[in-house]
N, C-alpha and C. Protein backbone atom coordinates (compact mmCIF):
# COMPACT_ATOMS: atom_id res chain seq x y z
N UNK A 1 0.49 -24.62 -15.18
CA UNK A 1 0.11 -23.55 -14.26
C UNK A 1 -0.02 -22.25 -15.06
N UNK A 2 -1.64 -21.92 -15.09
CA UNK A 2 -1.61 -20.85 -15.87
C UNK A 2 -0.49 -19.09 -15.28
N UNK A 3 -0.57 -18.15 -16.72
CA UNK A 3 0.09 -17.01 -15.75
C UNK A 3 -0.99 -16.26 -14.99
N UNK A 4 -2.35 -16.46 -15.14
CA UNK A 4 -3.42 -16.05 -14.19
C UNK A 4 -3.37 -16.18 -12.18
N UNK A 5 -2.59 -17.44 -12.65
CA UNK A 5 -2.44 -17.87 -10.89
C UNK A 5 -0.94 -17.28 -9.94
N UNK A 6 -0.50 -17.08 -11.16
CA UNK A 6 0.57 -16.29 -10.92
C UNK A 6 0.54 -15.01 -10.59
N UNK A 7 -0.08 -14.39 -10.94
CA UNK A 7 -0.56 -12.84 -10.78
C UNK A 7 -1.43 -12.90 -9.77
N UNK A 8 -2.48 -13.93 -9.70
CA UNK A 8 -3.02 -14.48 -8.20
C UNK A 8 -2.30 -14.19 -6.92
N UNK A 9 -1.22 -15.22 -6.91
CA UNK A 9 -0.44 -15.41 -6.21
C UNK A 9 0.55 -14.10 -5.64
N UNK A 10 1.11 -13.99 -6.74
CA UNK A 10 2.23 -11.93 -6.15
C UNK A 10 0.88 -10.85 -5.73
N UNK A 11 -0.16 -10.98 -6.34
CA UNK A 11 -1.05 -9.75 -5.64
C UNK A 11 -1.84 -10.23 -4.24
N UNK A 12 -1.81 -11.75 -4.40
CA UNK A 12 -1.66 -11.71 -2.92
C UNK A 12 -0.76 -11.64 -1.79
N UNK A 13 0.28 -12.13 -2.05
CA UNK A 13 1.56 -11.82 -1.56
C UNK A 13 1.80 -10.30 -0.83
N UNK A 14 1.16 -9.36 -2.04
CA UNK A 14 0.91 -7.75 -2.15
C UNK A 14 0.15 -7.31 -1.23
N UNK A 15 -1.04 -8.13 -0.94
CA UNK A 15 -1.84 -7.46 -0.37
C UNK A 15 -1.80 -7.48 1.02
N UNK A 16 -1.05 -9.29 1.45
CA UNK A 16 -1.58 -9.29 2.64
C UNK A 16 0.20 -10.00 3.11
N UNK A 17 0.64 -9.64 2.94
CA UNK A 17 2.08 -10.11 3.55
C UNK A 17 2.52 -11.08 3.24
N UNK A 18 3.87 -11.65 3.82
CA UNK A 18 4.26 -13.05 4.33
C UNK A 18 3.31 -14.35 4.09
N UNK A 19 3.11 -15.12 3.81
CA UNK A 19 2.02 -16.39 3.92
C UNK A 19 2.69 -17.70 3.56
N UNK A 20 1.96 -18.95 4.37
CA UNK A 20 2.86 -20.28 3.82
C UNK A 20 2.26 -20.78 2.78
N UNK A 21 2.81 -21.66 2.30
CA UNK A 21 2.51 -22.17 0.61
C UNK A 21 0.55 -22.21 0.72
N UNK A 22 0.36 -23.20 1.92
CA UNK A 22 -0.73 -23.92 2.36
C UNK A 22 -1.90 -22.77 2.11
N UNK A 23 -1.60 -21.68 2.56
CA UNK A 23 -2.29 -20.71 2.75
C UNK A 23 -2.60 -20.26 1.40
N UNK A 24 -1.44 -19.90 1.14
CA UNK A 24 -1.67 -19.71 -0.71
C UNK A 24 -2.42 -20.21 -1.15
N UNK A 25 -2.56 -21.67 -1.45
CA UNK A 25 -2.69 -22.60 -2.45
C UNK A 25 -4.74 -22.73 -1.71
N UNK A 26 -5.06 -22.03 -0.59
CA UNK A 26 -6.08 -22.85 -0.50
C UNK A 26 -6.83 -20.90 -0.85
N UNK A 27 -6.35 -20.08 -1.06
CA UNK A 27 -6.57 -18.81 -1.77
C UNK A 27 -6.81 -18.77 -3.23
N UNK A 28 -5.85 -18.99 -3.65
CA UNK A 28 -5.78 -18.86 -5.02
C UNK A 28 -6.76 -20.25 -5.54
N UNK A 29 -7.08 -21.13 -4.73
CA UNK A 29 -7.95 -22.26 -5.27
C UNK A 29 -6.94 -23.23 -5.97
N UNK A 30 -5.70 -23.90 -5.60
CA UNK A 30 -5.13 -24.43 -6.38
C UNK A 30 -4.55 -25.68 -5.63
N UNK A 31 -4.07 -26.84 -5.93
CA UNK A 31 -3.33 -27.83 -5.02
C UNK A 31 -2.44 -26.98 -4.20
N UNK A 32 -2.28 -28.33 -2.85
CA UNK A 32 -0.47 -27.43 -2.61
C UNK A 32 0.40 -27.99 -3.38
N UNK A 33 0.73 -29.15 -3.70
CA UNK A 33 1.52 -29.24 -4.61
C UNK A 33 1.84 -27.97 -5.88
N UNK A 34 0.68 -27.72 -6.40
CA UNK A 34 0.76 -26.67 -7.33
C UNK A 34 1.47 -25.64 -6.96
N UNK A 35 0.56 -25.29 -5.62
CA UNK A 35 1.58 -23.79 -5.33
C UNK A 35 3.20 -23.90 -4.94
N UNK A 36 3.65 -24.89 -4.62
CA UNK A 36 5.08 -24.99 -4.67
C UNK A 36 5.33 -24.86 -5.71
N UNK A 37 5.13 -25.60 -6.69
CA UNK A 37 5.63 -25.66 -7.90
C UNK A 37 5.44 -24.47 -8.53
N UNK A 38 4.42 -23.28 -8.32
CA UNK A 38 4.15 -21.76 -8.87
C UNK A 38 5.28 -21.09 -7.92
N UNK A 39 5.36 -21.53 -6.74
CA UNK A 39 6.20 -20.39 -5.83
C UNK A 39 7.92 -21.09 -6.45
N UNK A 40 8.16 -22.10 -6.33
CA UNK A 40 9.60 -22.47 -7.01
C UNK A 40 9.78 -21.99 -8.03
N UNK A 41 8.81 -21.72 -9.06
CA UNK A 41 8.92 -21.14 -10.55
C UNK A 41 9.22 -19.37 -10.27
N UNK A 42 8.56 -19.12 -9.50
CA UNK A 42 8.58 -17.85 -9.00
C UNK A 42 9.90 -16.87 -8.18
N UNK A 43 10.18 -18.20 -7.56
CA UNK A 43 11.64 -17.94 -6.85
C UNK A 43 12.78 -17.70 -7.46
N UNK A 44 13.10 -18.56 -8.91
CA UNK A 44 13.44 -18.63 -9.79
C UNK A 44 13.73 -17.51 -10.55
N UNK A 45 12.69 -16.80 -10.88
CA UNK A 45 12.46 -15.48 -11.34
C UNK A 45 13.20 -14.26 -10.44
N UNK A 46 12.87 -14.28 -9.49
CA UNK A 46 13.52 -13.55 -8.25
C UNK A 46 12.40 -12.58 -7.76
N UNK A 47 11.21 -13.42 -8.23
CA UNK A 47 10.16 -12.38 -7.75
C UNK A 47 9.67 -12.83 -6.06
N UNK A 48 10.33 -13.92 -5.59
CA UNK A 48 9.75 -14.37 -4.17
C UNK A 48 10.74 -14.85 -3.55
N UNK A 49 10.65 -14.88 -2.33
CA UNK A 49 11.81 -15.62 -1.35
C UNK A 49 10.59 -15.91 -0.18
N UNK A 50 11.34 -17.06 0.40
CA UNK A 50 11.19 -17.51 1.56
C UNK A 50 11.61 -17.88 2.98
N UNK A 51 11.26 -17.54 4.07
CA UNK A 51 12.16 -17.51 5.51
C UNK A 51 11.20 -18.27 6.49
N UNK A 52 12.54 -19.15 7.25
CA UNK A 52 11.89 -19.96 8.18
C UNK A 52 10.81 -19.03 9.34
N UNK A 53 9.45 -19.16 9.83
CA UNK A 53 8.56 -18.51 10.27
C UNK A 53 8.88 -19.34 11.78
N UNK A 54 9.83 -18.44 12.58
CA UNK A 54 10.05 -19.00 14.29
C UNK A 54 9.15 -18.97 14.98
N UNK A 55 7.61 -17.95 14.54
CA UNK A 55 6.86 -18.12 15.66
C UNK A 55 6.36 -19.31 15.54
N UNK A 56 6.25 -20.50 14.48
CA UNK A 56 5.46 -21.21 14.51
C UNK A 56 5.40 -22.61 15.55
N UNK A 57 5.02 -23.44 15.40
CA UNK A 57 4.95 -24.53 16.70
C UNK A 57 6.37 -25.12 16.22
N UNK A 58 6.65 -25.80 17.77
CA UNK A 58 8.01 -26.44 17.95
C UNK A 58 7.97 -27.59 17.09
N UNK A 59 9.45 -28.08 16.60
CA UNK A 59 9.59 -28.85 15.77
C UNK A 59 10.25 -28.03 14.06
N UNK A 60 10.06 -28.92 12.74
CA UNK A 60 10.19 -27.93 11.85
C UNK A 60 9.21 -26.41 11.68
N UNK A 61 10.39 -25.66 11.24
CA UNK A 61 9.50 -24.73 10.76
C UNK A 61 9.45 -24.07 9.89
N UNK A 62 7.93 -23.82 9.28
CA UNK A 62 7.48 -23.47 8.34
C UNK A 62 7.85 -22.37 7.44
N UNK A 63 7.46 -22.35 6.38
CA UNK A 63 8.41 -21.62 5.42
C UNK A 63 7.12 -20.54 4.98
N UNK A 64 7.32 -19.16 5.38
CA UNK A 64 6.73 -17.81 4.81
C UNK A 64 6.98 -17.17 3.50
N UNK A 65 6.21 -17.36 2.60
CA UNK A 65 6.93 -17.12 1.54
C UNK A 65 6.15 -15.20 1.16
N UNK A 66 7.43 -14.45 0.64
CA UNK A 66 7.06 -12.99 0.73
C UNK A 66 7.32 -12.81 -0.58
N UNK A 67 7.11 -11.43 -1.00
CA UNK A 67 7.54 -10.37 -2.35
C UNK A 67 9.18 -9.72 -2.27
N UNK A 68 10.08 -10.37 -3.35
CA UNK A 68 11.14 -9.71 -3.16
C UNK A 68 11.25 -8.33 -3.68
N UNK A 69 11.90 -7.47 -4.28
CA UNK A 69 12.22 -5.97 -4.13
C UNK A 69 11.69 -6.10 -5.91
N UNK A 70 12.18 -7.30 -6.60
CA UNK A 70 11.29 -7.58 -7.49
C UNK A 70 10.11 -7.55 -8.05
N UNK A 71 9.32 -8.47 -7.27
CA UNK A 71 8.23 -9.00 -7.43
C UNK A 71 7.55 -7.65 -6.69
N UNK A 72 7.63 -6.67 -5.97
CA UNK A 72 7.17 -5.49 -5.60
C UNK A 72 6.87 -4.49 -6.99
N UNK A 73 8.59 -4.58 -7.55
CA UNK A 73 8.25 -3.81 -8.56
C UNK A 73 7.23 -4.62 -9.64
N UNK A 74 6.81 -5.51 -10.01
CA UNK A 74 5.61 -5.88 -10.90
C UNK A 74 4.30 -4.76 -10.82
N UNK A 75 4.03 -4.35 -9.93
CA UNK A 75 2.90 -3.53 -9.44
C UNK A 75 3.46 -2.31 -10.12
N UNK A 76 1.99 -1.40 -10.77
CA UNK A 76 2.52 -0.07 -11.17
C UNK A 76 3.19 0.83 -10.80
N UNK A 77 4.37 1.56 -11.13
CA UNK A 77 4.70 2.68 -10.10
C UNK A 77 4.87 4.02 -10.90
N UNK A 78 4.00 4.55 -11.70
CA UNK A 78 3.43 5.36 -12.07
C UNK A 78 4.58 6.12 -12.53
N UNK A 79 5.35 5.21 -13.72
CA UNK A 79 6.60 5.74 -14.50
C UNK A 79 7.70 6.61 -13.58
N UNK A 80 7.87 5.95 -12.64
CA UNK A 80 8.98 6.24 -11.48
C UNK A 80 9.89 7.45 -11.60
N UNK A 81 10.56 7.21 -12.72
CA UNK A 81 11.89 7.71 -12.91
C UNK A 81 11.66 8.72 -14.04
N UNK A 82 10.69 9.12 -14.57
CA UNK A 82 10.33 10.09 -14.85
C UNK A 82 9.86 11.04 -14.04
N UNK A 83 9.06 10.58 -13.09
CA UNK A 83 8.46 11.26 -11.81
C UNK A 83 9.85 11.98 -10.93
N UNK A 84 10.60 10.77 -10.77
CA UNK A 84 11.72 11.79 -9.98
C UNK A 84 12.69 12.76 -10.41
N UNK A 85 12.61 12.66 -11.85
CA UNK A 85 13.44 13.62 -12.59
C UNK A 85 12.70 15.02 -12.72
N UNK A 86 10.83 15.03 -12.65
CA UNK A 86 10.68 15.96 -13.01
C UNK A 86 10.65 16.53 -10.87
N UNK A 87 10.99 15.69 -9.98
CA UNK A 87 10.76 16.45 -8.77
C UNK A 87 12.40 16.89 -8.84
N UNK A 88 13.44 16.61 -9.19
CA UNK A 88 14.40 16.96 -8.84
C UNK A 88 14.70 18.39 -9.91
N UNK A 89 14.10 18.60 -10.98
CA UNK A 89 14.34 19.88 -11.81
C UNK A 89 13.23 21.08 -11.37
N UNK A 90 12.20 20.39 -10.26
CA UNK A 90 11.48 21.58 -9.84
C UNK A 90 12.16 21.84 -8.66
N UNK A 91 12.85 20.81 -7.99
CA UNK A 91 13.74 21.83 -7.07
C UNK A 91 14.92 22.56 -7.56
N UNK A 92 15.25 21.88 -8.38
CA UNK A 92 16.73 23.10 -8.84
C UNK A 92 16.11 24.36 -9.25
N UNK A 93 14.84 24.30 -9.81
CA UNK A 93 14.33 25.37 -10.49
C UNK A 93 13.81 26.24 -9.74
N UNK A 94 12.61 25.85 -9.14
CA UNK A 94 12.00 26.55 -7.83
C UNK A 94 12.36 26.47 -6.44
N UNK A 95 13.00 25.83 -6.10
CA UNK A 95 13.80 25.74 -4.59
C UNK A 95 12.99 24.68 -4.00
N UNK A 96 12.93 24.66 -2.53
CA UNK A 96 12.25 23.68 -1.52
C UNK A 96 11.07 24.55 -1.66
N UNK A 97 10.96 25.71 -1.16
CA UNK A 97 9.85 26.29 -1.35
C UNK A 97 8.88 25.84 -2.49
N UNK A 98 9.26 26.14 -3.53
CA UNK A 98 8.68 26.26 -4.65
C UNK A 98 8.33 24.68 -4.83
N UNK A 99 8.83 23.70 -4.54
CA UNK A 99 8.41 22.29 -4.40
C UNK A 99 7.25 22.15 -3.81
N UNK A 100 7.38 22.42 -2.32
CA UNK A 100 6.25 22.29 -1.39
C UNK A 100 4.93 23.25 -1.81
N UNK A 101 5.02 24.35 -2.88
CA UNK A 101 3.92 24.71 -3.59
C UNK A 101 3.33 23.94 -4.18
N UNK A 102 4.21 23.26 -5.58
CA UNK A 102 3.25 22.11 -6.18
C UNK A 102 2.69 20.90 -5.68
N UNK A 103 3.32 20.80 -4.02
CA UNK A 103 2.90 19.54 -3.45
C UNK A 103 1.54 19.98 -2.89
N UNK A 104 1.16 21.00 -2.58
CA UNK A 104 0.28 21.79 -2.21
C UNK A 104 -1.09 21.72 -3.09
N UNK A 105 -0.67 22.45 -4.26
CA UNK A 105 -1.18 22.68 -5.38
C UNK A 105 -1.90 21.26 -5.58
N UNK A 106 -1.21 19.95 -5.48
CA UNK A 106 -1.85 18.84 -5.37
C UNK A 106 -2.60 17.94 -4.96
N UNK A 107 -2.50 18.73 -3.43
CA UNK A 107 -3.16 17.99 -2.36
C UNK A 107 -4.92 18.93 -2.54
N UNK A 108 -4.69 20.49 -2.34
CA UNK A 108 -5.93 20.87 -2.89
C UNK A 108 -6.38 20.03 -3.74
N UNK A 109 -6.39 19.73 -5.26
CA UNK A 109 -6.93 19.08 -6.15
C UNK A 109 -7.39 17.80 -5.55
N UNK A 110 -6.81 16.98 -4.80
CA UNK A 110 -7.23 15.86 -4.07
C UNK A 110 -8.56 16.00 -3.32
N UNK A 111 -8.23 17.20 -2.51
CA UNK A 111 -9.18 17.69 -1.50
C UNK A 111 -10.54 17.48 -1.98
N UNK A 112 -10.72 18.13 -3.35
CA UNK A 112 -11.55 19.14 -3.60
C UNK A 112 -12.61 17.01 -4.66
N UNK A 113 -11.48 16.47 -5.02
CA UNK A 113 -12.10 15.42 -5.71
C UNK A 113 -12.62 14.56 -4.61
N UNK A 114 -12.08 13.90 -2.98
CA UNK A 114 -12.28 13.53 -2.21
C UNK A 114 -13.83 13.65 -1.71
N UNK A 115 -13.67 14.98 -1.10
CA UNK A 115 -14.59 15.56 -0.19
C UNK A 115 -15.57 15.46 -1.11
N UNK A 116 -15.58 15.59 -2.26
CA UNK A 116 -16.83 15.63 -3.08
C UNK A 116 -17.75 14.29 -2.90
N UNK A 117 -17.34 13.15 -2.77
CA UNK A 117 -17.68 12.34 -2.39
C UNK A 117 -17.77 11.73 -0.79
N UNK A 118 -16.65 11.98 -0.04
CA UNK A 118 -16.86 11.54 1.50
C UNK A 118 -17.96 12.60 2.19
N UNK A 119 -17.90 13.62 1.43
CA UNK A 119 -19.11 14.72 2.47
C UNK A 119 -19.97 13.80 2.38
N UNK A 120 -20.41 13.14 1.26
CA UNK A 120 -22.08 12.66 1.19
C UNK A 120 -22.25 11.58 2.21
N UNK A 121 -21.16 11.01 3.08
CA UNK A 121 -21.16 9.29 3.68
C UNK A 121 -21.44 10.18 5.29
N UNK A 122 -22.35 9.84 5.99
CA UNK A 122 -22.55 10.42 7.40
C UNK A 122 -22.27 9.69 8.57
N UNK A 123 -21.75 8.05 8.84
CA UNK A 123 -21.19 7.39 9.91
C UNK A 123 -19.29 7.53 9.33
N UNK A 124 -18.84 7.62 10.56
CA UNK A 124 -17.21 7.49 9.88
C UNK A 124 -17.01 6.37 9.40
N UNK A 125 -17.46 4.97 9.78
CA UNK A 125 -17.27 3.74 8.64
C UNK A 125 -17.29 4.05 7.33
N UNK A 126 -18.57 4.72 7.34
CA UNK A 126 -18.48 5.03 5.71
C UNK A 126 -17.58 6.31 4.70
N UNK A 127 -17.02 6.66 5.65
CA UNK A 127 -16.66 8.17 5.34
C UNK A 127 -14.87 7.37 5.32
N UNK A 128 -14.65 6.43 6.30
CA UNK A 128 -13.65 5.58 5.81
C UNK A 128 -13.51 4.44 4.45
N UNK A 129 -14.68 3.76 4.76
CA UNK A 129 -14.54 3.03 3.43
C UNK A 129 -14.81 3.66 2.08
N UNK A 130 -15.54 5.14 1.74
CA UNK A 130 -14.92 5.88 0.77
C UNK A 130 -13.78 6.35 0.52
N UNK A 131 -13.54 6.45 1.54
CA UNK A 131 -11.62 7.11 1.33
C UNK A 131 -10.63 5.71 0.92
N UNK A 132 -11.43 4.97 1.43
CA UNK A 132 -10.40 3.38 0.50
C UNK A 132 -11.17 3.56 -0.27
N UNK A 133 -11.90 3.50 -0.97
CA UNK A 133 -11.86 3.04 -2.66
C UNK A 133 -12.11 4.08 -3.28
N UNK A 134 -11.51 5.25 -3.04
CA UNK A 134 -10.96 6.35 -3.99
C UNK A 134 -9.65 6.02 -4.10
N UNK A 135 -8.92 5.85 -2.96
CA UNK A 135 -7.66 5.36 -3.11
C UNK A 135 -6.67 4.11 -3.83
N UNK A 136 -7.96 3.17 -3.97
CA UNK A 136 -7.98 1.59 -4.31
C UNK A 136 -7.81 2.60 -6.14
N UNK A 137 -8.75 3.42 -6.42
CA UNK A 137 -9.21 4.06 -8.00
C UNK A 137 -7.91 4.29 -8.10
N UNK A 138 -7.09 5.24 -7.36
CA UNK A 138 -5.51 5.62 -7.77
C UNK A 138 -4.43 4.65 -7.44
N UNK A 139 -4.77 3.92 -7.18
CA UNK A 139 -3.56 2.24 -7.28
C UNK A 139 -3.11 2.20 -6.26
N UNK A 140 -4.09 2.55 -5.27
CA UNK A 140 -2.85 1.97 -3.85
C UNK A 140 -3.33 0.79 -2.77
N UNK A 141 -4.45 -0.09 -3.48
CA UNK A 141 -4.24 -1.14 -3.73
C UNK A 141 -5.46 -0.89 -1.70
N UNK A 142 -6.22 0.22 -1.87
CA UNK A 142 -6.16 0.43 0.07
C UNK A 142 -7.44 -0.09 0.12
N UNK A 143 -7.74 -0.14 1.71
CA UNK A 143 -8.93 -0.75 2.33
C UNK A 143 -9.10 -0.64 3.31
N UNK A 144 -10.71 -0.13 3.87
CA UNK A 144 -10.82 -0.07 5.68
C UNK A 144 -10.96 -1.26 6.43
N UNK A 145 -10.41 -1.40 7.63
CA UNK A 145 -10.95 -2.41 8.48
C UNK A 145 -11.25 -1.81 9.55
N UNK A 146 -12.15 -2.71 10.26
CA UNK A 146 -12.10 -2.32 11.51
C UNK A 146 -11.59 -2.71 13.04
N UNK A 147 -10.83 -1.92 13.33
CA UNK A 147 -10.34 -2.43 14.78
C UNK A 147 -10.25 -2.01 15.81
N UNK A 148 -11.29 -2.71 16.42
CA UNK A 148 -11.91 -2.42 18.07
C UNK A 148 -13.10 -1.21 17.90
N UNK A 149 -12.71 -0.20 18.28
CA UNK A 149 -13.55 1.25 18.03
C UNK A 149 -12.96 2.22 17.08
N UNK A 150 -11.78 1.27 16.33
CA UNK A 150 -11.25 2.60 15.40
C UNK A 150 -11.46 1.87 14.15
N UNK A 151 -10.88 2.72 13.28
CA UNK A 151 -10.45 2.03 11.92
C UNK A 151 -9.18 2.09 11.27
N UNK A 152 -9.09 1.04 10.33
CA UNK A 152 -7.66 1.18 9.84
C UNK A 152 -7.80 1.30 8.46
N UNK A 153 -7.05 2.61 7.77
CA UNK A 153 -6.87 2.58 6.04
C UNK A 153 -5.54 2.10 5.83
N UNK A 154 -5.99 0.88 4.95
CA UNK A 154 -4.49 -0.10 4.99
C UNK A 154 -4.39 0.70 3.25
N UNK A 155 -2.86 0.39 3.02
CA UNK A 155 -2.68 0.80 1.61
C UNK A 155 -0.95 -0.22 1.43
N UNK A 156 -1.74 -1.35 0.12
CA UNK A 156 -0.63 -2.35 0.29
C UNK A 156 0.60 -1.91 -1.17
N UNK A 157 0.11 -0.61 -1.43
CA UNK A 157 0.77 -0.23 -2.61
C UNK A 157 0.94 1.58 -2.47
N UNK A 158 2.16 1.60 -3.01
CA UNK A 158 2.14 3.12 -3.32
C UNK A 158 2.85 2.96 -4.86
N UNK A 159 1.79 3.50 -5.44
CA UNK A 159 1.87 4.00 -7.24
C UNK A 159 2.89 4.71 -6.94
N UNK A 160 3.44 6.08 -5.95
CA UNK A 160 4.20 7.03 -6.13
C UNK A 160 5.29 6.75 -5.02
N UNK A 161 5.58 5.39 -5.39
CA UNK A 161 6.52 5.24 -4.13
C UNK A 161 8.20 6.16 -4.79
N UNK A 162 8.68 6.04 -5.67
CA UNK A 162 9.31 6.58 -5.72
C UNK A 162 9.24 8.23 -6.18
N UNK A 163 8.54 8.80 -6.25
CA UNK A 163 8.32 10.44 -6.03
C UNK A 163 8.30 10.94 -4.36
N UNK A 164 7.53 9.78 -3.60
CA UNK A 164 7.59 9.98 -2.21
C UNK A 164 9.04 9.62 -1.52
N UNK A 165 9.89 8.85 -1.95
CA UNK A 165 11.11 8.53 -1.60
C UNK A 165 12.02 9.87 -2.03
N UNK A 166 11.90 10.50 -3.05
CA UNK A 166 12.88 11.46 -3.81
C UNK A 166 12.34 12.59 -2.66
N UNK A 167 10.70 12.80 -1.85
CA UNK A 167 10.28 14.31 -1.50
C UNK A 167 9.59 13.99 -0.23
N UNK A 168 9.77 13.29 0.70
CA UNK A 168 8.84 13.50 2.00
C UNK A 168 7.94 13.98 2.10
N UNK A 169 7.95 15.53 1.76
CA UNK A 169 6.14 15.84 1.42
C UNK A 169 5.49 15.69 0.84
N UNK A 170 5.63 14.62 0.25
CA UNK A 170 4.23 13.40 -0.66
C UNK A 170 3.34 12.96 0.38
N UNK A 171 4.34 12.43 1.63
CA UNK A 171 3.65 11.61 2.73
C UNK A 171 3.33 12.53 3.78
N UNK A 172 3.98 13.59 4.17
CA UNK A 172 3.22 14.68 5.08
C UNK A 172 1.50 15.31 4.73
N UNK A 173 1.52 15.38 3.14
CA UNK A 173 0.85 16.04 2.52
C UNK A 173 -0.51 15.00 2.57
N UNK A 174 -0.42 13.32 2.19
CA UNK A 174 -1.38 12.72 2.54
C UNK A 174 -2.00 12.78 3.75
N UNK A 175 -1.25 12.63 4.74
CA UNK A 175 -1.26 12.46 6.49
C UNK A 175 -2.90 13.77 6.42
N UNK A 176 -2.18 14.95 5.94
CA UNK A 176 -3.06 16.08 6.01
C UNK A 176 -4.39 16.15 5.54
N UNK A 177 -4.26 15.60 4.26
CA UNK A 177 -5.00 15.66 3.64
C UNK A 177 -6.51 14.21 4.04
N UNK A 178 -5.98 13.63 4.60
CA UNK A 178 -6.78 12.43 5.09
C UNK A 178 -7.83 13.19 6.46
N UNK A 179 -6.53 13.81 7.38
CA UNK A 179 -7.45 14.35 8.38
C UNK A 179 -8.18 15.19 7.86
N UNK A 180 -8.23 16.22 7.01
CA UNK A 180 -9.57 16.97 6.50
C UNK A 180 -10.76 16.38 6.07
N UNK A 181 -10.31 15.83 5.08
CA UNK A 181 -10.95 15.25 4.37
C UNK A 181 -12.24 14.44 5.56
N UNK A 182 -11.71 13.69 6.23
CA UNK A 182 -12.56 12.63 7.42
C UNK A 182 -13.48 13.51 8.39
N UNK A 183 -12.97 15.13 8.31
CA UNK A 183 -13.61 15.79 9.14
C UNK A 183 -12.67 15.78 10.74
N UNK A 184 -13.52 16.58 11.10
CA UNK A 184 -13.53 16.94 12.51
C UNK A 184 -13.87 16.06 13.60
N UNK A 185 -13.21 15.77 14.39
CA UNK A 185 -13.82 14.96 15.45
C UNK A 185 -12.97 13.37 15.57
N UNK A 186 -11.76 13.34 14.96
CA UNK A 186 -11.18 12.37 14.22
C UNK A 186 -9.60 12.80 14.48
N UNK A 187 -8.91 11.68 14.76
CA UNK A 187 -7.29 11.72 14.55
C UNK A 187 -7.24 10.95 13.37
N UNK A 188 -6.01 11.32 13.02
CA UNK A 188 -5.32 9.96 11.70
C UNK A 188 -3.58 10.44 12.14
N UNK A 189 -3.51 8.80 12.20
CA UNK A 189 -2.27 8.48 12.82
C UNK A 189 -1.32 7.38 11.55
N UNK A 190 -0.67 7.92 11.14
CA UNK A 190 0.25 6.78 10.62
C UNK A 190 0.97 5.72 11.17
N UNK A 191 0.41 4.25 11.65
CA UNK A 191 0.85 3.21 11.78
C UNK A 191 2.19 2.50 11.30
N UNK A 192 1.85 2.09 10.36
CA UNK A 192 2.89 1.53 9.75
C UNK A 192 3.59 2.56 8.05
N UNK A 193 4.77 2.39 7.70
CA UNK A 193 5.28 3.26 6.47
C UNK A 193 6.18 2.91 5.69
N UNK A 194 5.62 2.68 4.05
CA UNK A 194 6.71 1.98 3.55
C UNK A 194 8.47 2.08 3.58
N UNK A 195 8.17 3.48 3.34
CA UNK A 195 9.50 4.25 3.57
C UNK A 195 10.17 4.12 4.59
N UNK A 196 9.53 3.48 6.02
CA UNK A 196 10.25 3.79 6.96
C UNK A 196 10.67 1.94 6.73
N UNK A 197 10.34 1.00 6.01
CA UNK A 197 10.79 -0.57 6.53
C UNK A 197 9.48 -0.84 6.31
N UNK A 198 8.57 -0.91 6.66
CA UNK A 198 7.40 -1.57 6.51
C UNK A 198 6.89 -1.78 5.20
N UNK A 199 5.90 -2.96 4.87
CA UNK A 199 5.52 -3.46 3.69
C UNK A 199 4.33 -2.65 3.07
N UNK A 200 3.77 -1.84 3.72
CA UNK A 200 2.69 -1.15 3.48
C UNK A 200 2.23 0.30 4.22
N UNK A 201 1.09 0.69 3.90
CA UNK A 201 1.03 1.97 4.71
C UNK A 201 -0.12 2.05 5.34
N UNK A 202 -0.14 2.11 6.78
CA UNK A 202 -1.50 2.19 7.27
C UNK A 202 -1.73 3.09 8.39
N UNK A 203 -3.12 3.44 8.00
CA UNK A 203 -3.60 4.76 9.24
C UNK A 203 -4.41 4.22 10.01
N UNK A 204 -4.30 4.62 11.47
CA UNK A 204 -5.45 4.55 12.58
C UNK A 204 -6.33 5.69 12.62
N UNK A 205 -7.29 5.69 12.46
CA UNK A 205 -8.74 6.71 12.40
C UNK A 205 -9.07 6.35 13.49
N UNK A 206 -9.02 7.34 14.59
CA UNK A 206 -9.75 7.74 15.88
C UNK A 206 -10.58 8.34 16.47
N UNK A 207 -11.59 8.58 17.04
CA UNK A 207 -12.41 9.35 17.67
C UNK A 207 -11.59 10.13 18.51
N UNK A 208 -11.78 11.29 18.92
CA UNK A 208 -10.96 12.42 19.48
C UNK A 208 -11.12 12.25 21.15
């Protein structure tokens, strides 16, 4: 079993949740036999675990296999612990205030690289699916779907998960910066949040 299918396997895991072997194995293009034998090798490691899945039909049940706290960290996180050392010496240094400046200071720069590109997209589909793959460019792994009359920017990764854990206004500051960016005429709602328990981060884009 090459390590190609392996990396297969955790970035799918990454992307799209929970899944049973079966599911895996007919993704990644591989036997099921195989993928047990990649997910046992894997378990091993401590990059995966697995839990009995109750919704499934009566009788045995099936085994969901997920990303442990491990196998999460495989994915970049944009030298973590350097990141939080330099947020914790700009608050001793500059205060809360002076924090929420450079978070500021940042989100402009975003703004200004964003919009440069979403101005040009004129249906909100498209003005959404640019805003995923600018985001997909900075590692957060995101993507639009669509659901019903809205849309959703899923994001199955945060590069800055731990700078956003050390400062909350990492994630206020996106929230903001999304609704500009999309324009007028538009909510953005945070769905789901890593920080809060959830595996990922996702927005509902609404018509007003």
């Amino acid at each position: 079993m090459s390590q190609g299918n392996e990396d297969r396997l955790l970035f799918e895991l990454k992307s799209r949740g929970p899944q049973a072997a079966a599911a895996l194995a007919a993704t990644v293009a591989i036997t099921p036999m195989g993928a047990h034998k990649l997910l046992a090798r894997l378990e091993e490691q401590g990059l995966v675990e697995a839990q009995d899945d109750q919704r499934g039909e009566a009788g045995r049940p099936r085994k969901l296999w997920s990303l442990t706290a491990a196998g999460h960290g495989r994915f970049p996180d944009r030298h973590a612990d350097l990141t939080v050392q330099l947020i914790q010496q700009a608050r001793a240094v500059f205060g809360e205030a002076g924090l929420d400046q450079l978070i500021a200071a940042r989100e402009r720069d975003s703004e200004l690289r964003y919009r440069a590109a979403i101005d040009r997209c004129r249906t909100t589909g498209d003005r959404v699916r640019e805003l995923a793959r600018l985001r997909a460019e900075e590692g957060y792994m995101a993507r639009a779907e669509r659901v019903g009359k809205d849309w959703l920017l899923v994001e199955d990764h945060c590069p800055i998960c731990a700078a956003a854990q050390s400062c909350q206004g990492f994630c206020r500051s996106e929230l903001a910066l999304f609704e500009r960016c999309l324009g007028p005429g538009l909510t953005v709602e945070r769905t789901e949040h890593l920080l809060a328990g959830a595996r990922r981060c996702a927005y509902r884009i609404s018509a007003v």
